[in-house]
C-alpha atoms as a PDB file:
ATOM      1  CA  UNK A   1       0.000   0.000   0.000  1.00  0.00           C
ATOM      2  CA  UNK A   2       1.001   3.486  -0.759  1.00  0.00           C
ATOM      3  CA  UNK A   3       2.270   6.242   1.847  1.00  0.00           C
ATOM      4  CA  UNK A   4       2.501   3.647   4.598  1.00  0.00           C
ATOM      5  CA  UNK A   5       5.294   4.392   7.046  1.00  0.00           C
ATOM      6  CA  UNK A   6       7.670   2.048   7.282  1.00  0.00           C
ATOM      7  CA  UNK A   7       8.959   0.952  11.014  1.00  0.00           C
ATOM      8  CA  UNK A   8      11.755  -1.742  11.881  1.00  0.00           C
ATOM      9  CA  UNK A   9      11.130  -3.597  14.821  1.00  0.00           C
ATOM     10  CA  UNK A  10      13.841  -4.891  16.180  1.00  0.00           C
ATOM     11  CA  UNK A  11      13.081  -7.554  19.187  1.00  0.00           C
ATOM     12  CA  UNK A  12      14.050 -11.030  19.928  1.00  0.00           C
ATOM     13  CA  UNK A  13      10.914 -12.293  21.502  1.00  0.00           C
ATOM     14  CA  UNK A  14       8.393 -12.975  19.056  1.00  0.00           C
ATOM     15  CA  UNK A  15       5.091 -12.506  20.677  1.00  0.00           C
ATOM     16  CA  UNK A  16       5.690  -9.192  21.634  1.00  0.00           C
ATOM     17  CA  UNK A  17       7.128  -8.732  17.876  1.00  0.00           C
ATOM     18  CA  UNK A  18       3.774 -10.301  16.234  1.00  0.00           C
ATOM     19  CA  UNK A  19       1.554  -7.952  18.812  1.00  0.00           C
ATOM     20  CA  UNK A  20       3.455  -4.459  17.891  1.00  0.00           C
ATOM     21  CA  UNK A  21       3.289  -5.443  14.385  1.00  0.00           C
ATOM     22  CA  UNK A  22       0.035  -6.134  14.036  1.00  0.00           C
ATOM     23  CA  UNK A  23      -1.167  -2.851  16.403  1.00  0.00           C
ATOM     24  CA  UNK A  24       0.709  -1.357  13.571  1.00  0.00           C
ATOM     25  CA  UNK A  25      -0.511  -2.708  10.251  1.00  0.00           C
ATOM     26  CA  UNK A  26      -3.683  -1.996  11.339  1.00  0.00           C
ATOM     27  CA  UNK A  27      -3.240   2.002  12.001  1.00  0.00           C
ATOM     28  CA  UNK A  28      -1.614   2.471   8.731  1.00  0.00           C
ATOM     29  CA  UNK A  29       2.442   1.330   8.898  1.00  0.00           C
ATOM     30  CA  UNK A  30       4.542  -0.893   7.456  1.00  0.00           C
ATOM     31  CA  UNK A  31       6.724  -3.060   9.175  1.00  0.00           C
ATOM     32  CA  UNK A  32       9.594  -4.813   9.380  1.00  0.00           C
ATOM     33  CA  UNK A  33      10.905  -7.791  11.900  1.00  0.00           C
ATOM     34  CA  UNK A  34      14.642  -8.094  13.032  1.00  0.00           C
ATOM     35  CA  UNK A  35      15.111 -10.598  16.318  1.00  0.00           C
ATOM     36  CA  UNK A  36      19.222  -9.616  16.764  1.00  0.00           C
ATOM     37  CA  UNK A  37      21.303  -7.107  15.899  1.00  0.00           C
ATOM     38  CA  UNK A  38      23.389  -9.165  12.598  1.00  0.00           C
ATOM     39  CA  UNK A  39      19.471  -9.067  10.941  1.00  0.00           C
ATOM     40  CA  UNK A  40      18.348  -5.637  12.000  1.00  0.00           C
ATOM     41  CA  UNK A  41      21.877  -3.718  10.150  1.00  0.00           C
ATOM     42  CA  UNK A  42      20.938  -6.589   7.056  1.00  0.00           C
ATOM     43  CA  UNK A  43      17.477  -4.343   6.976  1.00  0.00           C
ATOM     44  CA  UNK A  44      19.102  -1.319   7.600  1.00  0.00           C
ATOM     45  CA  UNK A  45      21.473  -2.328   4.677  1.00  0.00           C
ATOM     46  CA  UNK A  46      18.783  -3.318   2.426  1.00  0.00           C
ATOM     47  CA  UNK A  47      16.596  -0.354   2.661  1.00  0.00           C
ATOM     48  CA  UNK A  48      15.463   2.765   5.641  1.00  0.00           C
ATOM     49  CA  UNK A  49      12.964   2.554   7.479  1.00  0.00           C
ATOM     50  CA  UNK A  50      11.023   5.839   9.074  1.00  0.00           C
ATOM     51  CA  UNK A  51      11.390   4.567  12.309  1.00  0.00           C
ATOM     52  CA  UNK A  52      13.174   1.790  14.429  1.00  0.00           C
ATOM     53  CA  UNK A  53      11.597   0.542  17.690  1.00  0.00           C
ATOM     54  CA  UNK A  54      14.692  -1.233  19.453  1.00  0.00           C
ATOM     55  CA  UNK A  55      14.674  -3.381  22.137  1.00  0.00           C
ATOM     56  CA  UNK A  56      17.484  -3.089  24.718  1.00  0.00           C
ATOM     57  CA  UNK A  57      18.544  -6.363  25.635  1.00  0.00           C
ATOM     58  CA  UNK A  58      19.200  -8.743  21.723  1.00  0.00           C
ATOM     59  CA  UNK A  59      21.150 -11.613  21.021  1.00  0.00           C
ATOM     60  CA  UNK A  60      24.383 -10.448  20.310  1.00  0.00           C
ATOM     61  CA  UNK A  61      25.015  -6.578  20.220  1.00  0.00           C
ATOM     62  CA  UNK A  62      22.698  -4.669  22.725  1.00  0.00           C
ATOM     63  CA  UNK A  63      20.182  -2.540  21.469  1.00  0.00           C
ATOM     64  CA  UNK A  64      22.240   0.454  23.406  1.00  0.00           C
ATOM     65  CA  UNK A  65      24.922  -0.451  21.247  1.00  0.00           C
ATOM     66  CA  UNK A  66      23.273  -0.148  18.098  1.00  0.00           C
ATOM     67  CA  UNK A  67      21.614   2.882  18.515  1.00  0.00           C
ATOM     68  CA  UNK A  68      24.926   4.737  19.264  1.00  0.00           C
ATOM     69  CA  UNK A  69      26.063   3.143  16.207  1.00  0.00           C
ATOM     70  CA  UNK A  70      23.745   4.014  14.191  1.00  0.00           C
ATOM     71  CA  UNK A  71      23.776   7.660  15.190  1.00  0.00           C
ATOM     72  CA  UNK A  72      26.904   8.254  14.464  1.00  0.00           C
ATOM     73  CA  UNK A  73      27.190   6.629  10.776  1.00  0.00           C
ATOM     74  CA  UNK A  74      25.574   9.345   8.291  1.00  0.00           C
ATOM     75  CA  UNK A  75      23.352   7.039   6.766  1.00  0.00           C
ATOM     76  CA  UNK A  76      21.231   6.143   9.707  1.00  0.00           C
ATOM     77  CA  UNK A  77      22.056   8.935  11.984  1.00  0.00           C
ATOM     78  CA  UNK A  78      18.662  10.760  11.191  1.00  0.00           C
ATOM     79  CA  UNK A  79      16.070   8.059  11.447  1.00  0.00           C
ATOM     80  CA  UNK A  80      14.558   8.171  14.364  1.00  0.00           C
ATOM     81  CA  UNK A  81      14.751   5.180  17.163  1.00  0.00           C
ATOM     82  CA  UNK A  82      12.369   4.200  20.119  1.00  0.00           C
ATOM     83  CA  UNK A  83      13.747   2.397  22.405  1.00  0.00           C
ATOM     84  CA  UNK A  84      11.656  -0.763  24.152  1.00  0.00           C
ATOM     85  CA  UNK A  85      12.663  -2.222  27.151  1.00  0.00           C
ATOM     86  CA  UNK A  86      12.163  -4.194  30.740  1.00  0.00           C
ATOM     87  CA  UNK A  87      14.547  -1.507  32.069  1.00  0.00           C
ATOM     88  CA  UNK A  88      12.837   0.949  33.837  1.00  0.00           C
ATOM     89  CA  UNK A  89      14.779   2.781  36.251  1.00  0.00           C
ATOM     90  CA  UNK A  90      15.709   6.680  35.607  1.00  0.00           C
ATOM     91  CA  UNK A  91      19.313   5.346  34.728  1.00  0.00           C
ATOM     92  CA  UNK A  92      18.305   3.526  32.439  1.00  0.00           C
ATOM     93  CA  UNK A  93      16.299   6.022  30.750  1.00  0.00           C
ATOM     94  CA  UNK A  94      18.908   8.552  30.732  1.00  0.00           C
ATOM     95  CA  UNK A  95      21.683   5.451  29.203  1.00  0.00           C
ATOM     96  CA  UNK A  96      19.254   4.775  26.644  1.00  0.00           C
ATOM     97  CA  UNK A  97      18.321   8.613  25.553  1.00  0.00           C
ATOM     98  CA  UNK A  98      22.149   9.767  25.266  1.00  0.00           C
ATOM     99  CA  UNK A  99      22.605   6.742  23.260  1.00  0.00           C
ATOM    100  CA  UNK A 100      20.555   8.857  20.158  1.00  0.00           C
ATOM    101  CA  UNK A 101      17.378   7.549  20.618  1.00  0.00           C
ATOM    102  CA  UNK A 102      14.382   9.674  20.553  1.00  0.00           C
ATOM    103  CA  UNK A 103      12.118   8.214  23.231  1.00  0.00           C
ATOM    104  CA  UNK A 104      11.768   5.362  26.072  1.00  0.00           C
ATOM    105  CA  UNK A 105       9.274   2.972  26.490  1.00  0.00           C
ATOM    106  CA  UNK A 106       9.330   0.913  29.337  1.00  0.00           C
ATOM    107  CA  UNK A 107       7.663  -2.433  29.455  1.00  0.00           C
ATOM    108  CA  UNK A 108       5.034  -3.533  29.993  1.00  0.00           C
ATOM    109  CA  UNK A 109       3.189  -1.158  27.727  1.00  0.00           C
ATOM    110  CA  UNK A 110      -0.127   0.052  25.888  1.00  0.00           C
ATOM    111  CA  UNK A 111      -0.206  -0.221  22.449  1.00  0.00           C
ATOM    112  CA  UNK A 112      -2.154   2.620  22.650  1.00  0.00           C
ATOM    113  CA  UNK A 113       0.763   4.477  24.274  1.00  0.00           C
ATOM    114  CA  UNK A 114       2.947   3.029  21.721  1.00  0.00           C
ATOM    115  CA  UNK A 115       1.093   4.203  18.435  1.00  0.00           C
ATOM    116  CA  UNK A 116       0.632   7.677  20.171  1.00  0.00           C
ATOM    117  CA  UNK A 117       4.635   8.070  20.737  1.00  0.00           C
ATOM    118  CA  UNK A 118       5.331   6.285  17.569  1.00  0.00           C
ATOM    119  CA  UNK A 119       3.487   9.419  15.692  1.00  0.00           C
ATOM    120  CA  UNK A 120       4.555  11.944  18.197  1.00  0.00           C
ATOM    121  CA  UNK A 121       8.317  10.898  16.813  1.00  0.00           C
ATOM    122  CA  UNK A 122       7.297  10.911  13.152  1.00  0.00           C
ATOM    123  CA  UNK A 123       5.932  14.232  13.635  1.00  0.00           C
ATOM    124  CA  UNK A 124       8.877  15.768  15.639  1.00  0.00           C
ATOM    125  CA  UNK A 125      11.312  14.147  12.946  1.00  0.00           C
ATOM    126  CA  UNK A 126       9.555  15.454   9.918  1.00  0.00           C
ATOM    127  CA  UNK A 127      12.213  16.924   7.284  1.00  0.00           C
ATOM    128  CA  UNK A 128      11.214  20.691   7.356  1.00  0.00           C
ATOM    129  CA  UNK A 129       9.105  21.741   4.511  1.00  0.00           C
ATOM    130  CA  UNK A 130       9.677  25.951   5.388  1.00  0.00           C
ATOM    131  CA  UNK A 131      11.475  26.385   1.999  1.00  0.00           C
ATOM    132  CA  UNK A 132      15.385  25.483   3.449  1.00  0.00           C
ATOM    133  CA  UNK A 133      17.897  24.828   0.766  1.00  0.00           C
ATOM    134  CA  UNK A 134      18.538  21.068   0.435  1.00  0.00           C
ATOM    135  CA  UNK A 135      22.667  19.729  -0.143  1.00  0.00           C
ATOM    136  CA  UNK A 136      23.380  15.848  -1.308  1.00  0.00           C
ATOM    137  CA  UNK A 137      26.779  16.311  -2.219  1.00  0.00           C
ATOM    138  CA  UNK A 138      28.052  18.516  -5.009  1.00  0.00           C
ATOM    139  CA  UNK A 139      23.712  18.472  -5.732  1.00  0.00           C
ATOM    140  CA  UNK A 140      21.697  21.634  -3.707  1.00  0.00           C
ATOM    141  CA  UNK A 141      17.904  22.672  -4.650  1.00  0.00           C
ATOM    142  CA  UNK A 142      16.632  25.321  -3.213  1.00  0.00           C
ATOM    143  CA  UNK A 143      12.850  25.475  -3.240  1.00  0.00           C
ATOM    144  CA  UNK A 144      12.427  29.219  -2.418  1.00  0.00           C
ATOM    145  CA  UNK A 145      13.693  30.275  -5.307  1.00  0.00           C
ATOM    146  CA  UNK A 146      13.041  27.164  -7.404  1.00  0.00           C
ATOM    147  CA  UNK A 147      17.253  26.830  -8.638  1.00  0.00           C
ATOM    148  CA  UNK A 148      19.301  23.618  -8.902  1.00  0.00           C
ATOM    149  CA  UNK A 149      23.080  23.463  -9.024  1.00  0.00           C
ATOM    150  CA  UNK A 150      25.795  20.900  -9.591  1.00  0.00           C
ATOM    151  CA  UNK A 151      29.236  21.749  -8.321  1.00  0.00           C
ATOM    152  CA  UNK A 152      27.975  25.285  -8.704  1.00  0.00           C
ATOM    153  CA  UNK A 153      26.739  25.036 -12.024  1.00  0.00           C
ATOM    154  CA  UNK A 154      23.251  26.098 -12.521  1.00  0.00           C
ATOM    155  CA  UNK A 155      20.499  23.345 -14.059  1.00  0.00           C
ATOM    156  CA  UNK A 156      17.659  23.862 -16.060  1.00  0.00           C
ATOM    157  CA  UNK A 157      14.766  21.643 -15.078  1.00  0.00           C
ATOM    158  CA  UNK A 158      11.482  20.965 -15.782  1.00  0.00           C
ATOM    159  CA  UNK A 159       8.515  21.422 -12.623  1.00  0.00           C
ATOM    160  CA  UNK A 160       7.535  17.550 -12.525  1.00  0.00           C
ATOM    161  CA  UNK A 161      11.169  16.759 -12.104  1.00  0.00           C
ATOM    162  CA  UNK A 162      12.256  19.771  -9.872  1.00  0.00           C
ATOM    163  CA  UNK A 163       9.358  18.384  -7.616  1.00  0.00           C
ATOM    164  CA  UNK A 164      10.757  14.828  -8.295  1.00  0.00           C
ATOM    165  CA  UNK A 165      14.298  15.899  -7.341  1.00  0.00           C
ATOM    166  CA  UNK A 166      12.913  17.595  -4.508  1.00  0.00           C
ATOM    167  CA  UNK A 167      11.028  14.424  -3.140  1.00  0.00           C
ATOM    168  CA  UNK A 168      13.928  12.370  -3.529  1.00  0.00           C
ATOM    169  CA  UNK A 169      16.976  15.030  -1.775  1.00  0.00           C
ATOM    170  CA  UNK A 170      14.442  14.789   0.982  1.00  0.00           C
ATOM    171  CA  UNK A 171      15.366  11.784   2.190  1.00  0.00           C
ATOM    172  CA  UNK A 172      18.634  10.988   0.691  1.00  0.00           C
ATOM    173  CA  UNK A 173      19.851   7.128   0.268  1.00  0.00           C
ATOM    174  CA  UNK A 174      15.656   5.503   0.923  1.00  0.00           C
ATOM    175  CA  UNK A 175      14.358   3.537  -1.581  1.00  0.00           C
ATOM    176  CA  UNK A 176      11.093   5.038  -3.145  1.00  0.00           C
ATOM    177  CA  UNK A 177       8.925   2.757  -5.185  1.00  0.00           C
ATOM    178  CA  UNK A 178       6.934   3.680  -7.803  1.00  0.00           C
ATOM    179  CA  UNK A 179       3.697   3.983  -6.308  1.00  0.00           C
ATOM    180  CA  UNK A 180       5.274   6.361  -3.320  1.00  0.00           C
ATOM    181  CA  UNK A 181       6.804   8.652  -6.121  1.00  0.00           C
ATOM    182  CA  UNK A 182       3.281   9.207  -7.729  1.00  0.00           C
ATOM    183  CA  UNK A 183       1.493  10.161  -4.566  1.00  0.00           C
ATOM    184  CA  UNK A 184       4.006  12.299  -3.139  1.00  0.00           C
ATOM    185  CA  UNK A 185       5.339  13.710  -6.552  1.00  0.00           C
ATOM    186  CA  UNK A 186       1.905  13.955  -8.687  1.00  0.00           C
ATOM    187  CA  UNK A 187      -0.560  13.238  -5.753  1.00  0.00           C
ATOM    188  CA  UNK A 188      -2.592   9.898  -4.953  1.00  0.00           C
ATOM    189  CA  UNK A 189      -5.802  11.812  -6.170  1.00  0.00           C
ATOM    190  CA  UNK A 190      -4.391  11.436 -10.326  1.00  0.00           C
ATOM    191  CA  UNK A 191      -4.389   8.076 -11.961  1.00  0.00           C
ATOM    192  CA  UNK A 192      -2.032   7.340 -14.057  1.00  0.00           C
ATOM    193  CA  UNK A 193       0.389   4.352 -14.892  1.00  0.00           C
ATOM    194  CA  UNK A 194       3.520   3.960 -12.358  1.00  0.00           C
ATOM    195  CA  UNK A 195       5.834   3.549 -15.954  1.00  0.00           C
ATOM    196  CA  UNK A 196       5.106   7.478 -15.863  1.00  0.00           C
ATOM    197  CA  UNK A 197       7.809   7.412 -13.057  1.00  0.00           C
ATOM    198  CA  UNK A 198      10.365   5.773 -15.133  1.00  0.00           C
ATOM    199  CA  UNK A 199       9.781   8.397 -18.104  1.00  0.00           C
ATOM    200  CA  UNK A 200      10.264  11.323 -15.770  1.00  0.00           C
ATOM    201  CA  UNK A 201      13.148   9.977 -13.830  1.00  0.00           C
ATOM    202  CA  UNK A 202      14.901   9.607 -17.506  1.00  0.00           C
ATOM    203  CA  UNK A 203      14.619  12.882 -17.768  1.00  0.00           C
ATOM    204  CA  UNK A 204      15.429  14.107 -14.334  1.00  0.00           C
ATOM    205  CA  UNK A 205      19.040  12.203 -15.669  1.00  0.00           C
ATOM    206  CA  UNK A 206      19.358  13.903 -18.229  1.00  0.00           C
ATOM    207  CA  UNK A 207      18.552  17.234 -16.807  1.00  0.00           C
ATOM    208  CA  UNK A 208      21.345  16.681 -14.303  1.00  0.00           C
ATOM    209  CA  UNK A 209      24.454  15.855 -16.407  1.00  0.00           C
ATOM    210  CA  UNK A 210      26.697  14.622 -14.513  1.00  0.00           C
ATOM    211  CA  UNK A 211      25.070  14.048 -11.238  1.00  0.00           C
ATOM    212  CA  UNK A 212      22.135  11.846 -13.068  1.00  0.00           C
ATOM    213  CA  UNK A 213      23.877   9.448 -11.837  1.00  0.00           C
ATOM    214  CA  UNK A 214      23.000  10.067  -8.411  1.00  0.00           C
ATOM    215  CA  UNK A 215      19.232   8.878  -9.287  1.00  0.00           C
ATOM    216  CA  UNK A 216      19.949   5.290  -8.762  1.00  0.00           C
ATOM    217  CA  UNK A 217      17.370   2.470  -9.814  1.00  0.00           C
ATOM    218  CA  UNK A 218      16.736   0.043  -7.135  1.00  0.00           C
ATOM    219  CA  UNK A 219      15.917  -3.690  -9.025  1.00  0.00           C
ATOM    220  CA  UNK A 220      12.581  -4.695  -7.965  1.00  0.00           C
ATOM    221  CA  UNK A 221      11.884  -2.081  -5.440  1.00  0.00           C
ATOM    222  CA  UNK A 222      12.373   1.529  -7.192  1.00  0.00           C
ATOM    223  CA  UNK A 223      14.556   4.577  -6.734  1.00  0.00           C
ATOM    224  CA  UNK A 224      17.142   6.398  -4.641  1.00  0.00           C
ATOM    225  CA  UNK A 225      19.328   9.715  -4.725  1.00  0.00           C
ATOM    226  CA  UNK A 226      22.647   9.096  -3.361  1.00  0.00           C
ATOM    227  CA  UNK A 227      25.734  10.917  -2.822  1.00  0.00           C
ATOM    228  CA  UNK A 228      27.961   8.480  -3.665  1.00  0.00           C
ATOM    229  CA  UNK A 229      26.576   6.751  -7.200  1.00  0.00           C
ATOM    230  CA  UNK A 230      27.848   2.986  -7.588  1.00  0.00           C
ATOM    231  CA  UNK A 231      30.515   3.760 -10.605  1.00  0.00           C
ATOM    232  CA  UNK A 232      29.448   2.622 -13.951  1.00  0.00           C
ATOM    233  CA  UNK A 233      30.331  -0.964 -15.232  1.00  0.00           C
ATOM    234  CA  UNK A 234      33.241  -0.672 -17.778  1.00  0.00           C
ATOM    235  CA  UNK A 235      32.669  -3.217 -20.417  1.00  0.00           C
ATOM    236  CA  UNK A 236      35.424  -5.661 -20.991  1.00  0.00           C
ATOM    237  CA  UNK A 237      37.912  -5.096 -24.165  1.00  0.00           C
ATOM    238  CA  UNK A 238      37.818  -8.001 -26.828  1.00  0.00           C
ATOM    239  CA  UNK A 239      40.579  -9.764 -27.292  1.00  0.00           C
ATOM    240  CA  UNK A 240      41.473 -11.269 -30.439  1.00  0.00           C
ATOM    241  CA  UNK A 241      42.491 -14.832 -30.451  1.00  0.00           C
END
């Protein structure tokens, strides 16, 4: 389904998994299951989730441990993390806050509770939508005055793909599918074929020169902007016999 947040939950007991999950699904998220820390960074690998509900005590690395990883590596340092765990005192609180994460649940808990902090997060975490230039390397839009450069040089594009461009810079390095890039991009209210996507992020390439190739196409899932673009395959020279 379209415009679903997605949330990785990372826990090693699977009853309380299942139940979170399911609370989830049902008010309109996505989700994602992870029982150690070794499967939770293969998710994080494989695509970003809008929010990770970690449990402190895992097989393997702590939960405390992989939040302070993960805000300090670029990639992951702005998704935001709940933290889910037996431990309850104040110190534990505190250990598990200045690790990066952006709230404490203690359990036992309400899913009520749980949904209500899960969008109190989202909503605090946003990305800012007041006008604020946007930087992905050498790549900066800035929507107040509607200009895109590369490496300083100024680039011409069209309003679909300024918006698409836009979109994408937002949240740097997710996958987007197809369906996500029409409602955000043209609005879930028009109907018309996903391939549109593909036509318009041809010529958001070719609008950016050199830094096309930082819109990267995801097999079987859809696209990304990157700052770092995987280099090009060089075909192999023929060799005469």
């Amino acid at each position: 389904m379209r415009n679903m947040p997605a949330v990785l939950i990372v826990e090693d007991e699977p009853a309380i998994a299942e139940l979170i999950a399911v609370n989830l699904r049902h008010n309109g998220f996505r989700t994602t299951w992870a029982l150690d820390s070794a499967s939770a960074q293969r998710e994080l690998d494989a695509a970003l989730p809008d929010l990770i509900l970690l449990d402190w005590m895992l097989p393997g690395e702590s939960g405390l441990v992989l939040a302070k990883r993960w805000r300090a590596h670029p990639r992951t340092k702005a998704i935001p993390i709940i933290m889910l765990t037996a431990r309850g005192d104040e110190a534990d609180r505190v250990a598990g806050l200045d690790a990066g994460a952006d709230d404490y649940i203690a359990k036992p808990f309400s899913t009520k509770e749980l949904l209500a902090r899960v969008r109190a997060v989202l909503r605090r975490r946003a990305p800012e939508q007041a006008g604020e230039a946007m930087t992905v390397g050498a790549l900066v839009l800035d929507p107040s005055t509607h200009r895109v450069s590369f490496e300083e040089q100024p680039l011409k594009l069209g309003p679909t793909e300024f918006k698409l461009l836009q979109f994408l810079m937002a949240s740097p390095e997710r996958v987007h599918s197809r369906g996500q890039l029409l409602d955000k991009v043209w609005g879930d209210h028009v109907y018309i074929e996903e391939r549109t996507v593909d036509v318009h992020v041809k010529r958001l390439r070719e609008s950016l020169n050199q830094a096309g190739a930082m819109v990267e196409t995801v097999r079987g899932a859809g696209y990304r902007l990157t700052a770092k673009p995987a280099p090009a395959a060089v075909p192999a020279e023929k060799t005469s016999a």
